[in-house]
Protein backbone atom coordinates (compact mmCIF):
# COMPACT_ATOMS: atom_id res chain seq x y z
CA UNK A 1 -15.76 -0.29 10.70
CA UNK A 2 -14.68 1.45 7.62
CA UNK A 3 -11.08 0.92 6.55
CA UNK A 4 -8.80 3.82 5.14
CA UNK A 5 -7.47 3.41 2.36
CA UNK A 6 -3.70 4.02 1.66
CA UNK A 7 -3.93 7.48 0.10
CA UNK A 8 -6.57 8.43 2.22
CA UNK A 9 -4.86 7.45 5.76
CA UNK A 10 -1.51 9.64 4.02
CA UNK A 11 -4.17 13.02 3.50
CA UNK A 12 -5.54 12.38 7.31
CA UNK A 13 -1.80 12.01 8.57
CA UNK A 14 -0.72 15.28 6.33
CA UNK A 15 -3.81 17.03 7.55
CA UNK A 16 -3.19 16.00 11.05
CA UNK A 17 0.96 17.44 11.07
CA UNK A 18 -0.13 20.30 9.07
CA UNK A 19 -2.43 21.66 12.21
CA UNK A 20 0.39 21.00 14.53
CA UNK A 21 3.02 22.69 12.25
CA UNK A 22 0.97 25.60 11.98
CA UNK A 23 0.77 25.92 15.89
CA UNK A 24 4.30 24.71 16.83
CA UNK A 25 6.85 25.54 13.24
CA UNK A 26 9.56 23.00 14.64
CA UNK A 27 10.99 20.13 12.22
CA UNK A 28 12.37 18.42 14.81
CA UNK A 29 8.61 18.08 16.87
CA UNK A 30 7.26 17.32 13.81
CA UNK A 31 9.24 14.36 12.55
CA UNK A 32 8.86 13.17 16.47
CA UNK A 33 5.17 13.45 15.60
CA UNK A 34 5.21 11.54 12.22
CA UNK A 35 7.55 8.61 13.98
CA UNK A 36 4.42 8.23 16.59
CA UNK A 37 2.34 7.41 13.83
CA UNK A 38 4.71 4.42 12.78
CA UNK A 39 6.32 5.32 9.69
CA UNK A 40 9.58 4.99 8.80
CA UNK A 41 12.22 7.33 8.69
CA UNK A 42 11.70 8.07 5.08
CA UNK A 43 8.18 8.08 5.31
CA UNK A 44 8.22 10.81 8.42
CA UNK A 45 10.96 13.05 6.01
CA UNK A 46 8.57 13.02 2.89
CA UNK A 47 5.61 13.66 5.35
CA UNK A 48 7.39 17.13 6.85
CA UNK A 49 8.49 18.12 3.08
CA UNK A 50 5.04 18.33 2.04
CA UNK A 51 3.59 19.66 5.28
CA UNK A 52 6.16 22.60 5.02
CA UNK A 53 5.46 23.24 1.46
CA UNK A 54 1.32 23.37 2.23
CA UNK A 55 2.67 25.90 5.33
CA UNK A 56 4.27 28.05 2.87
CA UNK A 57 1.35 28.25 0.67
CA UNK A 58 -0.47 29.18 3.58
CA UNK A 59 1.57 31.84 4.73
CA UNK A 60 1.84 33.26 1.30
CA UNK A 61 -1.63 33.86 0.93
């Protein structure tokens, strides 16, 4: 069994509530998604910032 390592489980988690912002543009489902993961609070905020900022780029193209 390979194990992640810290950056690299953070890029599969972005990756992962990038897809399901894309298909459902809600904060509120989104940070519900992040807190299933088990991160904290602060953790699940920073996660949506960046996941709305790679939206944006993606809608902007």
């Amino acid at each position: 069994m390979k194990i992640m390592k810290s950056d690299e489980k953070r890029s599969h988690r972005l990756n992962y509530l990038l897809k399901c912002y894309l298909i459902n543009p809600k904060e509120n489902d989104l940070y519900q998604r992040a807190k299933q993961m088990g991160v904290s609070d602060s953790t699940a905020k920073d996660y949506i910032r960046t996941v709305i900022i790679q939206a944006k780029k993606i809608y902007s193209k």
